[in-house]
Protein backbone atom coordinates (compact mmCIF):
# COMPACT_ATOMS: atom_id res chain seq x y z
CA UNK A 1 6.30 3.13 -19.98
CA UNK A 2 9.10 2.62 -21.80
CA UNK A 3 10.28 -1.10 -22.76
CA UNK A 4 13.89 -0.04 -21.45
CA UNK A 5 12.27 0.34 -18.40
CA UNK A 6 9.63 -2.12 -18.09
CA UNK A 7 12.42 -5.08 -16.51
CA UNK A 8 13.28 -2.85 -14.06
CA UNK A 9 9.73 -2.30 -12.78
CA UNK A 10 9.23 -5.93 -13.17
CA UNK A 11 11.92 -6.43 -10.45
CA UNK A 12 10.86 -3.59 -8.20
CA UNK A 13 7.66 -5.59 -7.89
CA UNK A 14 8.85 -8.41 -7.56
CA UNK A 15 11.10 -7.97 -4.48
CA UNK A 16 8.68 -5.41 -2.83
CA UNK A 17 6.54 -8.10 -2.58
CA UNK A 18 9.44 -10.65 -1.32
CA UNK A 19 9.90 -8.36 1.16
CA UNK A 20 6.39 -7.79 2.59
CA UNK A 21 6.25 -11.34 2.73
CA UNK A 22 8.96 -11.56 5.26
CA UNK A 23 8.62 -7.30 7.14
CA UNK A 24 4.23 -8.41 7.50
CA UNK A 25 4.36 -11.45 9.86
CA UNK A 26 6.90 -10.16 11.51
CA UNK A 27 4.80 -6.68 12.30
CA UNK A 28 1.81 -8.20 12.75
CA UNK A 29 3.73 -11.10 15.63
CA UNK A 30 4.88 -7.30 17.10
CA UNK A 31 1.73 -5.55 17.14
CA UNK A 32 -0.26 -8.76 18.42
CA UNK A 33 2.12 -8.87 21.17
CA UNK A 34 1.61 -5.31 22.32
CA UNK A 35 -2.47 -5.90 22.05
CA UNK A 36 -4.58 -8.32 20.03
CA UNK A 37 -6.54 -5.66 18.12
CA UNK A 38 -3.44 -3.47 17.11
CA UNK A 39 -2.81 -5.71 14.06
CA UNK A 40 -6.29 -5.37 12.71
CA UNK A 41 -6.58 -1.64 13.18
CA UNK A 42 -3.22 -0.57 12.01
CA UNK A 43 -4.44 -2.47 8.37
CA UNK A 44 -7.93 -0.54 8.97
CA UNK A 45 -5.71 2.67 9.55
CA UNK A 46 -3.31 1.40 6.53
CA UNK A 47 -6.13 0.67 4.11
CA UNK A 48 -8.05 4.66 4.94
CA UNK A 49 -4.73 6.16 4.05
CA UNK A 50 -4.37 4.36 1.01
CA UNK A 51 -7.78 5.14 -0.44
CA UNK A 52 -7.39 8.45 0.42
CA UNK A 53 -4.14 8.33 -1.73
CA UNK A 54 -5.79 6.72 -4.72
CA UNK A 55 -9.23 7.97 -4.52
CA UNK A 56 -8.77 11.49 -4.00
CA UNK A 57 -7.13 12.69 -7.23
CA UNK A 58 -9.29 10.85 -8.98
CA UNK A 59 -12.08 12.84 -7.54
CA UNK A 60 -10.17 16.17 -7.84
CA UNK A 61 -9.91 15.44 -11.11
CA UNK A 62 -13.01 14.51 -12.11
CA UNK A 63 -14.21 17.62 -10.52
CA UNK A 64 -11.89 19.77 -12.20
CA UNK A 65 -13.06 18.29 -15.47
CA UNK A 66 -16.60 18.81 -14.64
CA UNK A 67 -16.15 22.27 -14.43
């Protein structure tokens, strides 16, 4: 990455994580109010998605490079 850009990223992460700290309790109060499980499997749900996302070109590739 360039080091033009490297402040702005910097920031990016920075407030994406400000605002999960305030948009996650305030889900998770939601959810919990609608049932007591929802909470725990919308992360479950959250968490398959994501390592689908990051897991499977990494394994295309891999496989592509294999052949």
């Amino acid at each position: 990455m360039p080091s033009e850009r490297q402040g702005a990223v910097a920031g990016l992460i920075a407030t994406m994580q400000g605002v999960a700290l305030v948009v996650t309790p305030v889900v998770s109060t939601a959810l919990y109010g609608i049932s007591r499980s929802l909470p725990f499997a919308c992360l479950a749900a959250l968490l398959c998605v994501l390592a689908v996302f990051f897991v499977l070109p990494s394994f295309l590739v891999a496989r592509r490079d294999w052949h």
